[in-house]
PDB file of N, CA and C in Angstrom:
ATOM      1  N   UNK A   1      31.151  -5.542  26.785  1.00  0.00           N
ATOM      2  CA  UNK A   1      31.307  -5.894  25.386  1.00  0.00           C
ATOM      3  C   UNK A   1      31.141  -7.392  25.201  1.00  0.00           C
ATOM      4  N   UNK A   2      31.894  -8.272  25.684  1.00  0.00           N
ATOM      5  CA  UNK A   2      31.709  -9.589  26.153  1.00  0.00           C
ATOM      6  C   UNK A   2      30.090 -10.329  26.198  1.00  0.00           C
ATOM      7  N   UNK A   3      29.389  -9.511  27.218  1.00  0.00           N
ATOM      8  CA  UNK A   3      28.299  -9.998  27.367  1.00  0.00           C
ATOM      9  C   UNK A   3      27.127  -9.643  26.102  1.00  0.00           C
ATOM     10  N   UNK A   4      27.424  -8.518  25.084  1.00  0.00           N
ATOM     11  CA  UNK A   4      26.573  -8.010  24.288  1.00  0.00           C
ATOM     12  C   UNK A   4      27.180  -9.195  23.211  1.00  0.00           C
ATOM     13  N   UNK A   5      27.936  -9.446  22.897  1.00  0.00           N
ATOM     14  CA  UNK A   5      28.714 -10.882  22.043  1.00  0.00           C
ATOM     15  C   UNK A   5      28.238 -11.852  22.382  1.00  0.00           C
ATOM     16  N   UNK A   6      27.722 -12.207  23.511  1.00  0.00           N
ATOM     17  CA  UNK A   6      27.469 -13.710  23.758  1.00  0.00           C
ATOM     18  C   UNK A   6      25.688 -13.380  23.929  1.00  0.00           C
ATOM     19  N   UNK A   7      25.518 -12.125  24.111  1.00  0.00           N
ATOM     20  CA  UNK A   7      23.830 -12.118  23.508  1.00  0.00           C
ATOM     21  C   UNK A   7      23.381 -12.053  22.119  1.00  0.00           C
ATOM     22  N   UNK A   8      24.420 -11.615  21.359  1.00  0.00           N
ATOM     23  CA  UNK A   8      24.426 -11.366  19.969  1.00  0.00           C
ATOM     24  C   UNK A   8      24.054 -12.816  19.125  1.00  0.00           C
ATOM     25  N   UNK A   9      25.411 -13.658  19.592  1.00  0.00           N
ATOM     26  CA  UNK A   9      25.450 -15.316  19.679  1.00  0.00           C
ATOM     27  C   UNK A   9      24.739 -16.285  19.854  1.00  0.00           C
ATOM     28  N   UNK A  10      23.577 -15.792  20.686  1.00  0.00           N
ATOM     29  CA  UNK A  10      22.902 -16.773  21.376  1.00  0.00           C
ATOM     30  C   UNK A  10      21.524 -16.652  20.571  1.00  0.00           C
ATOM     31  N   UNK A  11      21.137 -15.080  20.490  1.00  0.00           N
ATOM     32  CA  UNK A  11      20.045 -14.639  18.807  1.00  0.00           C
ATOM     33  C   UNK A  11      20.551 -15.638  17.697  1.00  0.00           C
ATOM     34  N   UNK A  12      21.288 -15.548  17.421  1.00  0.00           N
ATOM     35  CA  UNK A  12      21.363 -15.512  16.003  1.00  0.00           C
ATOM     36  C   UNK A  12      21.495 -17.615  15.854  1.00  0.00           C
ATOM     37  N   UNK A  13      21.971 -18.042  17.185  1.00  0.00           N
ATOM     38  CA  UNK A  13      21.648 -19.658  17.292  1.00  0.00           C
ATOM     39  C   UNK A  13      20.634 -19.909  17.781  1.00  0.00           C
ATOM     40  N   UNK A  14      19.228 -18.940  18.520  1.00  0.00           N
ATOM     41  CA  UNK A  14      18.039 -19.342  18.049  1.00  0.00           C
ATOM     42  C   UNK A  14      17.136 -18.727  16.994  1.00  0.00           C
ATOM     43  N   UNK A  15      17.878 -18.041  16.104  1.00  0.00           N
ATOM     44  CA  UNK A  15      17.495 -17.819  14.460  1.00  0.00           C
ATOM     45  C   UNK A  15      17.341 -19.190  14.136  1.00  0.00           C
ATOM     46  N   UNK A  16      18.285 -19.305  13.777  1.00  0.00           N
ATOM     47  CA  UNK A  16      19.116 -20.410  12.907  1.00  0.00           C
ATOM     48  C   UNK A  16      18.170 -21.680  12.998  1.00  0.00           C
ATOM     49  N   UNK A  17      18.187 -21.956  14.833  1.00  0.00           N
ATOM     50  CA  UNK A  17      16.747 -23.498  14.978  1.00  0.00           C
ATOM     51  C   UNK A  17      15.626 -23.347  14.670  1.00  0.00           C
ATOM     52  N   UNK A  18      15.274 -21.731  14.410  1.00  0.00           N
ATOM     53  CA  UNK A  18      13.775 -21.351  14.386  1.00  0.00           C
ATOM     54  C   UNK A  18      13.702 -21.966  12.915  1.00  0.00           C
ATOM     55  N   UNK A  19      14.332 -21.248  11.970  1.00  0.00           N
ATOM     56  CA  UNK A  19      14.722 -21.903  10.655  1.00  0.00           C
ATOM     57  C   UNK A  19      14.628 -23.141  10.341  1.00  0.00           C
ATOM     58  N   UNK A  20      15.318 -23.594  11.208  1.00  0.00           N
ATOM     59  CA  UNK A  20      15.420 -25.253  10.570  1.00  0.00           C
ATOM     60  C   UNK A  20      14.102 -25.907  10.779  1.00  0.00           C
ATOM     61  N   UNK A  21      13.607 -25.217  12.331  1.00  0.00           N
ATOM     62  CA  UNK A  21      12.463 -25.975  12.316  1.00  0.00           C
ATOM     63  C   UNK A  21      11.112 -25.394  11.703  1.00  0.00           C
ATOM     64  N   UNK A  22      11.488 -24.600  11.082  1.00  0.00           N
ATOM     65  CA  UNK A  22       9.831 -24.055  10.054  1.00  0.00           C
ATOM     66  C   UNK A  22      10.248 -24.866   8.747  1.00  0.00           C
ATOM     67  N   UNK A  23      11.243 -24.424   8.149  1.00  0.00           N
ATOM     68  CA  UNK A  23      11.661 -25.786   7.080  1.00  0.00           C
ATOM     69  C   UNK A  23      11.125 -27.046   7.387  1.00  0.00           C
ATOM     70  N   UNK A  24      11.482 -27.500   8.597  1.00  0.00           N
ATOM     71  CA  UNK A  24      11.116 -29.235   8.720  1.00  0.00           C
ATOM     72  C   UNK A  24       9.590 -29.444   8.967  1.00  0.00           C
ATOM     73  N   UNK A  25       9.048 -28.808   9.510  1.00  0.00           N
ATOM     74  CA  UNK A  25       7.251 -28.276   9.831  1.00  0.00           C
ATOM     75  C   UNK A  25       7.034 -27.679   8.312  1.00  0.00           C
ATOM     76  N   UNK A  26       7.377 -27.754   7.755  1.00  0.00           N
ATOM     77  CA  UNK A  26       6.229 -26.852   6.303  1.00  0.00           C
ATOM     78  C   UNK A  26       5.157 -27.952   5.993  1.00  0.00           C
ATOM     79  N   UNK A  27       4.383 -26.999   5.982  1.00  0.00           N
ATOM     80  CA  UNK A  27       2.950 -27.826   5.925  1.00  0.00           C
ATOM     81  C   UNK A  27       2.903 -28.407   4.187  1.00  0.00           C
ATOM     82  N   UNK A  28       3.744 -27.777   3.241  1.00  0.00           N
ATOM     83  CA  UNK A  28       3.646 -28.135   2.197  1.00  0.00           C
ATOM     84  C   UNK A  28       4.480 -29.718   2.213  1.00  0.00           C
ATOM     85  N   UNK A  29       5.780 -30.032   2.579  1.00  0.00           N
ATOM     86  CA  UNK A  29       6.324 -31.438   3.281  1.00  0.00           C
ATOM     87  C   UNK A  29       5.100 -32.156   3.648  1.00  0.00           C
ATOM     88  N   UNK A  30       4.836 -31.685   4.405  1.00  0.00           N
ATOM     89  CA  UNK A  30       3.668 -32.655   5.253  1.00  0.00           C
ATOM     90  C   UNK A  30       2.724 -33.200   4.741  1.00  0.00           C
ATOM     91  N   UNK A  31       2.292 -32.493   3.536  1.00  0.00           N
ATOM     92  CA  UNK A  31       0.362 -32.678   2.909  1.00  0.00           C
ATOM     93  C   UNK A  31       1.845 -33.560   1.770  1.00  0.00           C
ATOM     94  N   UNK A  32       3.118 -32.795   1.264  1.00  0.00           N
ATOM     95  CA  UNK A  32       3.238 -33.771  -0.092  1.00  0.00           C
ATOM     96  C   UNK A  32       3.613 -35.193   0.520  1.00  0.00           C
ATOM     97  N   UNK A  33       4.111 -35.526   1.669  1.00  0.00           N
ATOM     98  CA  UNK A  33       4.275 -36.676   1.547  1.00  0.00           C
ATOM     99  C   UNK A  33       3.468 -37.501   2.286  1.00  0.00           C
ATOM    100  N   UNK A  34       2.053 -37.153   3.169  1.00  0.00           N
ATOM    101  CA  UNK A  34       1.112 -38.028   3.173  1.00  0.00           C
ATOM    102  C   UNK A  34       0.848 -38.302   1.904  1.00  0.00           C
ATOM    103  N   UNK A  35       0.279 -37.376   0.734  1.00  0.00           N
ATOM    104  CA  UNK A  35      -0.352 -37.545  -0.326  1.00  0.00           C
ATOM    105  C   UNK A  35       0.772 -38.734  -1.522  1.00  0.00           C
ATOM    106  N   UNK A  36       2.010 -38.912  -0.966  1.00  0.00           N
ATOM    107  CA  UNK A  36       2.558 -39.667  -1.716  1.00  0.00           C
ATOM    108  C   UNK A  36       2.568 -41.288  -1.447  1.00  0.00           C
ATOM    109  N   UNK A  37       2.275 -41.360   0.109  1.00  0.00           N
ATOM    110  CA  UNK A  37       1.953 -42.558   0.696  1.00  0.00           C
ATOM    111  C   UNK A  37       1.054 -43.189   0.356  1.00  0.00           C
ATOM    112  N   UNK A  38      -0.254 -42.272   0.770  1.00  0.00           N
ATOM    113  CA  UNK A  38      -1.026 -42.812   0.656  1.00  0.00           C
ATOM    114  C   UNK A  38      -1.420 -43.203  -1.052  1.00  0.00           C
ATOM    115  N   UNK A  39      -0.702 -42.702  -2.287  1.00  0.00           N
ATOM    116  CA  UNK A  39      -0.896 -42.544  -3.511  1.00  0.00           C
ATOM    117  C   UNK A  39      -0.314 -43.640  -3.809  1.00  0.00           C
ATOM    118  N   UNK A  40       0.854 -44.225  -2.872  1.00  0.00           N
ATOM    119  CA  UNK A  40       1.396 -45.039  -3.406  1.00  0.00           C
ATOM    120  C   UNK A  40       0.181 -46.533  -2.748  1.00  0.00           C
ATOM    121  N   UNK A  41       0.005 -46.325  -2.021  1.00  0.00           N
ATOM    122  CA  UNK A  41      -0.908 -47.379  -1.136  1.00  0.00           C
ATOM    123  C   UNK A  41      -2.360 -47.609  -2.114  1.00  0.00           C
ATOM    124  N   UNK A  42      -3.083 -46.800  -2.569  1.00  0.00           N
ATOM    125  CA  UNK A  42      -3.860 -46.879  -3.781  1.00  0.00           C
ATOM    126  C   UNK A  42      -3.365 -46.908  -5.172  1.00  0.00           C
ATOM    127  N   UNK A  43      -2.409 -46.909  -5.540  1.00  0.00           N
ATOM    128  CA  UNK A  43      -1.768 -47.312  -6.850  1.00  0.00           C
ATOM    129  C   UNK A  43      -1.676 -48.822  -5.878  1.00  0.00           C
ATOM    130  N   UNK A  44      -1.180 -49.310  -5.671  1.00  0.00           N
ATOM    131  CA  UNK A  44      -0.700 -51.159  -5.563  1.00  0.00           C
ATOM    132  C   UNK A  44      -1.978 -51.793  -5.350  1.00  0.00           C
ATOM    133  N   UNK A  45      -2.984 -50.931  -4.482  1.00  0.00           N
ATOM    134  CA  UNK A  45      -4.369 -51.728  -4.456  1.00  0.00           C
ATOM    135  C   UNK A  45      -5.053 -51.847  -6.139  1.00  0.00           C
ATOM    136  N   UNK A  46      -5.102 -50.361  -6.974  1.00  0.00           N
ATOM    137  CA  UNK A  46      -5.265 -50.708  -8.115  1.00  0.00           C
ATOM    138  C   UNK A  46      -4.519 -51.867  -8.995  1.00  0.00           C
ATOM    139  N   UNK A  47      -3.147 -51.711  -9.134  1.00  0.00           N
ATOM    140  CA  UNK A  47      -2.622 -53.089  -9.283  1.00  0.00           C
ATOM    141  C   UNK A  47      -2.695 -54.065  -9.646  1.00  0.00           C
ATOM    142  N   UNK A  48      -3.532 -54.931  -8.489  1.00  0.00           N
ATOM    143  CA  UNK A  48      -3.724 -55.661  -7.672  1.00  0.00           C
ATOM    144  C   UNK A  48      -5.165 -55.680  -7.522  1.00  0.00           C
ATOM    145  N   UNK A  49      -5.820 -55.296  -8.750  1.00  0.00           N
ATOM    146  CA  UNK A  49      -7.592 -54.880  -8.310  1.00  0.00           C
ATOM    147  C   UNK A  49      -8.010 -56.007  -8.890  1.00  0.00           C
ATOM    148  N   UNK A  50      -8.959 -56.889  -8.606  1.00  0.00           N
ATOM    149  CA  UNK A  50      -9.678 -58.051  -9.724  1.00  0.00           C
ATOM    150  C   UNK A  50     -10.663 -57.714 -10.488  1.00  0.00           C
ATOM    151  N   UNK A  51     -11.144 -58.349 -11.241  1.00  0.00           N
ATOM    152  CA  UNK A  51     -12.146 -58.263 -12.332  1.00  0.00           C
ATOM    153  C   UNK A  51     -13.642 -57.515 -11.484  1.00  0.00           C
ATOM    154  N   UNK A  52     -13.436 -58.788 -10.678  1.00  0.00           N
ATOM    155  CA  UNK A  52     -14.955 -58.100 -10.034  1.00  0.00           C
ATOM    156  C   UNK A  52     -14.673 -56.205  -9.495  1.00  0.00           C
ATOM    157  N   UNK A  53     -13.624 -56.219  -8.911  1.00  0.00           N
ATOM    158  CA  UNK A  53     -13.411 -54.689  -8.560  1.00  0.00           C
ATOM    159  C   UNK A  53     -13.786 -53.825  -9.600  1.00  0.00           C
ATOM    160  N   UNK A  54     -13.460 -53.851 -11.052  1.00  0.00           N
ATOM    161  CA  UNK A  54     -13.230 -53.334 -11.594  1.00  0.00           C
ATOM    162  C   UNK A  54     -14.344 -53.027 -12.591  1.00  0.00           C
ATOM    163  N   UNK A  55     -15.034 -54.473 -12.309  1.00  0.00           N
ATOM    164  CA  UNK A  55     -16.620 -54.483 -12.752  1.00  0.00           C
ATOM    165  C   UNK A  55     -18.249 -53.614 -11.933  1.00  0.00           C
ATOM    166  N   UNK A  56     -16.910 -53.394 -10.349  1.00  0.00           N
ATOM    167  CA  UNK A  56     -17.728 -52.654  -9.656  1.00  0.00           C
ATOM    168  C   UNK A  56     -17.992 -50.737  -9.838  1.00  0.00           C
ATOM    169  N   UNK A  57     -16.521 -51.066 -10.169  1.00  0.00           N
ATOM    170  CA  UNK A  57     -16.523 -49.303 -10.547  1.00  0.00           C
ATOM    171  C   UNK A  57     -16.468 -48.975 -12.233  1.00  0.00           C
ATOM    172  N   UNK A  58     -17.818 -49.957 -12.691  1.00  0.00           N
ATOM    173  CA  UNK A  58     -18.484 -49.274 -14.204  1.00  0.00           C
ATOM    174  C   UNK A  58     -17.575 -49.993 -15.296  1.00  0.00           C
ATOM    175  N   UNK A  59     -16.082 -50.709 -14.688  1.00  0.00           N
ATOM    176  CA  UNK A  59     -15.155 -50.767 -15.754  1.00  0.00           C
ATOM    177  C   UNK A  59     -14.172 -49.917 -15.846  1.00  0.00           C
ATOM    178  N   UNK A  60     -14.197 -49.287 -14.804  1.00  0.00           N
ATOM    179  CA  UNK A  60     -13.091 -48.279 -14.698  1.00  0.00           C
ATOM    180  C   UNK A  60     -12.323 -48.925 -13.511  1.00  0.00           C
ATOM    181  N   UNK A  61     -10.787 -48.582 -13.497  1.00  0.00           N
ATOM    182  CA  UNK A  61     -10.235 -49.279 -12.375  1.00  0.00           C
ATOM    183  C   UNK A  61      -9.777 -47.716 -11.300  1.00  0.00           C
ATOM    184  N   UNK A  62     -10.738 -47.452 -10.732  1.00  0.00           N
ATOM    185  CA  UNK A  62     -10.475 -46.784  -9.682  1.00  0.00           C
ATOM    186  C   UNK A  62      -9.564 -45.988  -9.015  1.00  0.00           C
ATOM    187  N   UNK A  63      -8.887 -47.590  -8.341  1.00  0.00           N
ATOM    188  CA  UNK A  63      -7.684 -47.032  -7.566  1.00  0.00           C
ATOM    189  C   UNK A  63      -6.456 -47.059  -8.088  1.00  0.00           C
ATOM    190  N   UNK A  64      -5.817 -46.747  -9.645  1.00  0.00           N
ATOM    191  CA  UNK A  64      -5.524 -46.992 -10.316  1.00  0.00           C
ATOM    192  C   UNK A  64      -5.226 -45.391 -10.521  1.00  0.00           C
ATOM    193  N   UNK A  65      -6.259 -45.263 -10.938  1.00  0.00           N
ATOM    194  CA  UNK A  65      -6.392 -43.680 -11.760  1.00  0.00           C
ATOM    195  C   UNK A  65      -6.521 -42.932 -10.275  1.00  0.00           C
ATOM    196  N   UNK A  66      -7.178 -43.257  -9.003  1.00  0.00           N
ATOM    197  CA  UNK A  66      -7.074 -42.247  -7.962  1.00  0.00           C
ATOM    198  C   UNK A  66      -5.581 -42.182  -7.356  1.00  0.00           C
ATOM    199  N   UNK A  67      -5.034 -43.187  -7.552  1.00  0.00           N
ATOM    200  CA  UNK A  67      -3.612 -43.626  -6.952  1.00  0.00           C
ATOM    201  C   UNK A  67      -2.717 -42.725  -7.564  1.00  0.00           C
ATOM    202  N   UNK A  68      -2.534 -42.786  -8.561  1.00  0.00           N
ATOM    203  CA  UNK A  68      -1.804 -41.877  -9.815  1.00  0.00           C
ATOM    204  C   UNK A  68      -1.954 -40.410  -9.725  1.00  0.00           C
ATOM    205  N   UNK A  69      -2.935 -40.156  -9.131  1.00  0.00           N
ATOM    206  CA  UNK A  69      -3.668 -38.709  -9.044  1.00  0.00           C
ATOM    207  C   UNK A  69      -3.134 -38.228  -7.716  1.00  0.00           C
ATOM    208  N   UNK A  70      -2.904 -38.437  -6.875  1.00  0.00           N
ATOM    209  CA  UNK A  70      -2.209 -38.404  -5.647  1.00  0.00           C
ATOM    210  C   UNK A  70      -1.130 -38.370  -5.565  1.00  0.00           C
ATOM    211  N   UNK A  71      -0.435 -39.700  -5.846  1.00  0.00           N
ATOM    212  CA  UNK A  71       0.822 -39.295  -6.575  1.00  0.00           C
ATOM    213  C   UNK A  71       1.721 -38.230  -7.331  1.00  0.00           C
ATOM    214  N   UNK A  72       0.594 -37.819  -8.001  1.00  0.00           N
ATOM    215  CA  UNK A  72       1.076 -36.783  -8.743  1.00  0.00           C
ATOM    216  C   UNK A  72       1.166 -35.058  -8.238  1.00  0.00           C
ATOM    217  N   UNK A  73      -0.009 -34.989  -7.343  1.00  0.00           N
ATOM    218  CA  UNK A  73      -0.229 -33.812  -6.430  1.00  0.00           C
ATOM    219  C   UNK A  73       0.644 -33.993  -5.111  1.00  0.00           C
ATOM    220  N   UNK A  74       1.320 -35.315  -4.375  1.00  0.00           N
ATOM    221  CA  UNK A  74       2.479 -35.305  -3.623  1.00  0.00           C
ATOM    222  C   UNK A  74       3.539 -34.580  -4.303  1.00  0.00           C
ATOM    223  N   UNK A  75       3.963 -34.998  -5.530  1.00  0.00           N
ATOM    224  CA  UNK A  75       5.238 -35.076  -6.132  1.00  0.00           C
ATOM    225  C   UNK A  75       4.873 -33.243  -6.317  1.00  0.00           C
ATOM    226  N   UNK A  76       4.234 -32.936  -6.449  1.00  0.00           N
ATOM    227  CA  UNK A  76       3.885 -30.985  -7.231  1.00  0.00           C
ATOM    228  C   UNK A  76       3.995 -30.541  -5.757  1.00  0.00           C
ATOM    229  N   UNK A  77       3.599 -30.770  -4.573  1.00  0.00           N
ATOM    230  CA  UNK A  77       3.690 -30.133  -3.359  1.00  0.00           C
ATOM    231  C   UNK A  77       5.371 -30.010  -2.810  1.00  0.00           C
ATOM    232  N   UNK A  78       5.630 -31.460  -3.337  1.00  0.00           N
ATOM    233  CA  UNK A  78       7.115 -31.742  -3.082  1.00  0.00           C
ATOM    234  C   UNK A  78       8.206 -30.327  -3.479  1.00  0.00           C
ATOM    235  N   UNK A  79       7.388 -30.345  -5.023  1.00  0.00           N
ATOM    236  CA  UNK A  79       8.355 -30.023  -6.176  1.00  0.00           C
ATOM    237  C   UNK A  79       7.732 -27.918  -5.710  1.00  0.00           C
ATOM    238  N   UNK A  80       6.824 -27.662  -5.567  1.00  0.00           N
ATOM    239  CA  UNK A  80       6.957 -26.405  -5.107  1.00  0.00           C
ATOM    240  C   UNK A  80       7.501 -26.133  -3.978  1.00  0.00           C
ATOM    241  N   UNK A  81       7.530 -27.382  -2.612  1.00  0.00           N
ATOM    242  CA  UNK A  81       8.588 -26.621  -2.050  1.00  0.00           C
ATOM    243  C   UNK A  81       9.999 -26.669  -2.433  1.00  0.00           C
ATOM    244  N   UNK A  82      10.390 -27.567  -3.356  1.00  0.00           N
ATOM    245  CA  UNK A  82      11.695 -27.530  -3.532  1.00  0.00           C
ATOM    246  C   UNK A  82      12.592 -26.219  -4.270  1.00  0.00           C
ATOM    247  N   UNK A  83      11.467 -25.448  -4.825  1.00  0.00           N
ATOM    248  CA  UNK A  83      11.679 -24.409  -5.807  1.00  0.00           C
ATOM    249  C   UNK A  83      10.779 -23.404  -5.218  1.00  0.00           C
ATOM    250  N   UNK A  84      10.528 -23.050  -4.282  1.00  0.00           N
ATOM    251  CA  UNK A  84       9.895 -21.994  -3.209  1.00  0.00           C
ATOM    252  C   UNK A  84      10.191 -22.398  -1.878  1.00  0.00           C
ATOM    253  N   UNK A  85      11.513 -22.546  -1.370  1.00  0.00           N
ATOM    254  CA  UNK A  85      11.751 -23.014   0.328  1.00  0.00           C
ATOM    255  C   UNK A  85      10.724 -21.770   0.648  1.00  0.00           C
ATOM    256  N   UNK A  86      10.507 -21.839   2.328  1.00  0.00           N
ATOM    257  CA  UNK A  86       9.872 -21.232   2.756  1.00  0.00           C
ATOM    258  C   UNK A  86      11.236 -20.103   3.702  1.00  0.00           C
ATOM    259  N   UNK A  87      10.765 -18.838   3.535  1.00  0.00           N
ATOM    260  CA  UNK A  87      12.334 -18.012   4.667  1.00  0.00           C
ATOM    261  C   UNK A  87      12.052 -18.194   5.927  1.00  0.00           C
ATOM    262  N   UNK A  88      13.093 -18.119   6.615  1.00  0.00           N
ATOM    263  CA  UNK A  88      12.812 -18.079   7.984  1.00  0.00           C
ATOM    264  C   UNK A  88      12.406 -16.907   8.268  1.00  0.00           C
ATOM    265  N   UNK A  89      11.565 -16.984   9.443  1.00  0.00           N
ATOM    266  CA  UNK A  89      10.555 -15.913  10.172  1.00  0.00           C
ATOM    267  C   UNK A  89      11.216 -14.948  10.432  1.00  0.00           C
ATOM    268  N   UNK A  90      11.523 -13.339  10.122  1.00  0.00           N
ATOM    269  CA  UNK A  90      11.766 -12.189  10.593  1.00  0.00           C
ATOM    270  C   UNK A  90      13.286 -12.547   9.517  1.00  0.00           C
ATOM    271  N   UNK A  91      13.872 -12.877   8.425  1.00  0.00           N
ATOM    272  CA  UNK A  91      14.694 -13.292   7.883  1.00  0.00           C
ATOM    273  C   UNK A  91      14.706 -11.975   6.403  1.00  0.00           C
ATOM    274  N   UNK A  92      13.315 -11.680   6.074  1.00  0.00           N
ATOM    275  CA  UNK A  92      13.120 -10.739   4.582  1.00  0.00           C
ATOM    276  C   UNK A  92      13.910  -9.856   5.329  1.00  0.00           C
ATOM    277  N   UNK A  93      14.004  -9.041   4.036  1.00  0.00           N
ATOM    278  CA  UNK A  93      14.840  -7.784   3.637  1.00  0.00           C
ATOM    279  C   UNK A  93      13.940  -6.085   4.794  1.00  0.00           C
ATOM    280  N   UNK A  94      14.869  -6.315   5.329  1.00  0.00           N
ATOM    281  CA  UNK A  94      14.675  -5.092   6.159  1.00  0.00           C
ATOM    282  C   UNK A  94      14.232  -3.631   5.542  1.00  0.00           C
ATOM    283  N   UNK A  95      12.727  -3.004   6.128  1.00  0.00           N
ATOM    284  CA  UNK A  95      12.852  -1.730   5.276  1.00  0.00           C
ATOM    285  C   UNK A  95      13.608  -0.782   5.982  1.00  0.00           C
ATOM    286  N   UNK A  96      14.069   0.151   4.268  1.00  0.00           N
ATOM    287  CA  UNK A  96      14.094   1.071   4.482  1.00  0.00           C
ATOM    288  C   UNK A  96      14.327   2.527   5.521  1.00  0.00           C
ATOM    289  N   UNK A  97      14.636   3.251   6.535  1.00  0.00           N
ATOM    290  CA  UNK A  97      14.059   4.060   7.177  1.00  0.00           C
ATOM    291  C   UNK A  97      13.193   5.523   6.491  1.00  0.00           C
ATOM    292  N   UNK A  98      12.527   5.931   6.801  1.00  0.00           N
ATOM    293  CA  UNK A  98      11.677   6.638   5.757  1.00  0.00           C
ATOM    294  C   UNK A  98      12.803   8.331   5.868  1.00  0.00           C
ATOM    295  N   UNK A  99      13.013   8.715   4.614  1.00  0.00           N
ATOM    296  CA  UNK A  99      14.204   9.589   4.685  1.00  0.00           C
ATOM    297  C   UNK A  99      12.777  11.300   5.319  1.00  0.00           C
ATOM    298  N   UNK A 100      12.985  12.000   5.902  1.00  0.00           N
ATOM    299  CA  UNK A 100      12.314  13.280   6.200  1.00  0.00           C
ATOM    300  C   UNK A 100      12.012  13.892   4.694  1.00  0.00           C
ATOM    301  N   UNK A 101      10.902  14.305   4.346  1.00  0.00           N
ATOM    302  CA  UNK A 101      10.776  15.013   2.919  1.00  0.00           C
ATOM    303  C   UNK A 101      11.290  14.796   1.826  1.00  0.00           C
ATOM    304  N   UNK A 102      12.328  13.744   1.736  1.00  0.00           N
ATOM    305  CA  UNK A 102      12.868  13.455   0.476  1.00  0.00           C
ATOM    306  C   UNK A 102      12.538  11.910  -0.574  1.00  0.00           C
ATOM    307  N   UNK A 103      11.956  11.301   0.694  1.00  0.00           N
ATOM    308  CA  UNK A 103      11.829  10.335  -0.125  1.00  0.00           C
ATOM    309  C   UNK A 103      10.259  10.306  -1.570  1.00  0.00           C
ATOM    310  N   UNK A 104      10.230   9.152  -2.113  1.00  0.00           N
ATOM    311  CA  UNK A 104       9.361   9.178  -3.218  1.00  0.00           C
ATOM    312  C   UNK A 104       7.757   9.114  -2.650  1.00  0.00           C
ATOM    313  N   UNK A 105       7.141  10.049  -3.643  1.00  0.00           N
ATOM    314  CA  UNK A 105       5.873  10.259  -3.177  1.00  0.00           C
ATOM    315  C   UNK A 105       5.480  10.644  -2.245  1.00  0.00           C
ATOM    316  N   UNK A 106       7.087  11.753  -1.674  1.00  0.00           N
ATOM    317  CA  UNK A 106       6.703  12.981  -0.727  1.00  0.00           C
ATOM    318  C   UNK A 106       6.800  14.238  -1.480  1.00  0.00           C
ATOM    319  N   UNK A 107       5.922  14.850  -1.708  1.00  0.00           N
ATOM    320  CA  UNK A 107       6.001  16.218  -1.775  1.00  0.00           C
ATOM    321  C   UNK A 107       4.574  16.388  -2.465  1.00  0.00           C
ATOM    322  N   UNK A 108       5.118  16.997  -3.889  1.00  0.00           N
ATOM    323  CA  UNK A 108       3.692  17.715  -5.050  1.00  0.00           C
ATOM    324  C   UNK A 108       3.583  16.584  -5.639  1.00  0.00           C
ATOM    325  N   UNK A 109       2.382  16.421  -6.562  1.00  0.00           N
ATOM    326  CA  UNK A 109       2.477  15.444  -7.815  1.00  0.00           C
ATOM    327  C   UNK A 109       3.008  15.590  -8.577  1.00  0.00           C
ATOM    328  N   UNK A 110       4.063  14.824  -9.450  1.00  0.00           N
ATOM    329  CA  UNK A 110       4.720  15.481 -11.093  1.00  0.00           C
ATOM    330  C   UNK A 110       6.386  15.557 -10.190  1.00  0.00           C
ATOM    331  N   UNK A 111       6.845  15.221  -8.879  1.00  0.00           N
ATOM    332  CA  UNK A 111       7.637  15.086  -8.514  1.00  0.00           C
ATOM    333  C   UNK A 111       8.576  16.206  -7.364  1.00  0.00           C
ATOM    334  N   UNK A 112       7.503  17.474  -8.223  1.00  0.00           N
ATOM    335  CA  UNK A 112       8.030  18.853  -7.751  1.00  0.00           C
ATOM    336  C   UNK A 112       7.923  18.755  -6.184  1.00  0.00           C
ATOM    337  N   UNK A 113       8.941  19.584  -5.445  1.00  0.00           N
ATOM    338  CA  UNK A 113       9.087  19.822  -4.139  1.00  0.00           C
ATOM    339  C   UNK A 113       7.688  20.974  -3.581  1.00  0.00           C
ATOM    340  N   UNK A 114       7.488  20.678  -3.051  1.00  0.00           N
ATOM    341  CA  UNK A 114       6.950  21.663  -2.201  1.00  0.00           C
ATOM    342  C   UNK A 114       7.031  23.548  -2.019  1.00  0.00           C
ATOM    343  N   UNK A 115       6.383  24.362  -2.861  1.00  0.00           N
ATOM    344  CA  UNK A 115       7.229  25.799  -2.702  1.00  0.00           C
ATOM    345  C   UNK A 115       8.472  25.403  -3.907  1.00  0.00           C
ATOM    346  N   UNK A 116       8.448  24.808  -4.802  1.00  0.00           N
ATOM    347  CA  UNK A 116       9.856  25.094  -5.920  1.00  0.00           C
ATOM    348  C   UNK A 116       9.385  25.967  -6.652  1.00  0.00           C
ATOM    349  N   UNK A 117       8.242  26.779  -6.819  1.00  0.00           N
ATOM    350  CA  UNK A 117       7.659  27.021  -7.902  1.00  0.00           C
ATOM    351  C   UNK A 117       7.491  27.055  -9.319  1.00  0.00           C
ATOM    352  N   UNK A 118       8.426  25.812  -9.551  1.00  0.00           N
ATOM    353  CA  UNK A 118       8.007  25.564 -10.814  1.00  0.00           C
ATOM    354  C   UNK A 118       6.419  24.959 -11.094  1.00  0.00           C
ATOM    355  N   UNK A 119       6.020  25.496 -12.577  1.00  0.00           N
ATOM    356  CA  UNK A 119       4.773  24.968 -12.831  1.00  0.00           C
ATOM    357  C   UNK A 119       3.567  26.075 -12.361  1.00  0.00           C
TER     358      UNK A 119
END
């Protein structure tokens, strides 16, 4: 009994790290906060852009508007995982066992059993 307890124990504390570490690995973390770095690193170059820069790209300031744009797709990667965590692996809702002949969308169509002869 002892030993089925301390195997029981030992599952369920490498659940638990598997968890933490797919949380800390989500690739959605990862892409939002390169994309916030680097958004922030092209926002200050826009900034910080001179005349001539700005004369180079048509009059438009560039890194300005690309900086901002990045920024903004960090912060949405951020913000979906914050409001969609990801579950831990083998963690969903367990099915079902399938009941012998009774369960739904066993039998006739229209619900009837098999041989009830109704209909």
């Amino acid at each position: 009994m002892s030993e089925e307890y301390e195997y029981r124990h030992e599952v369920e504390d490498l659940e638990q790290k598997s968890a933490t570490a797919a949380r800390l690995f989500d690739v959605r973390r990862i892409i939002g906060g390169l994309f916030l770095i680097y958004g922030i690193i092209v926002l200050i170059a826009g900034f910080t852009a001179s005349d001539a820069d700005v004369k180079k790209a048509s009059g438009i300031n560039i890194n300005l508007w690309t900086g901002s744009c990045m920024l903004a797709v960090g912060l949405l990667f951020l913000l979906w995982m914050k409001l969609r965590p990801l579950s831990a692996p083998g963690a969903g809702p367990k099915p079902e066992p399938a009941r012998p002949g009774g369960g739904p969308g066993g039998g006739e169509p229209g619900g009837r059993e098999p041989g009830s002869g109704a209909g």
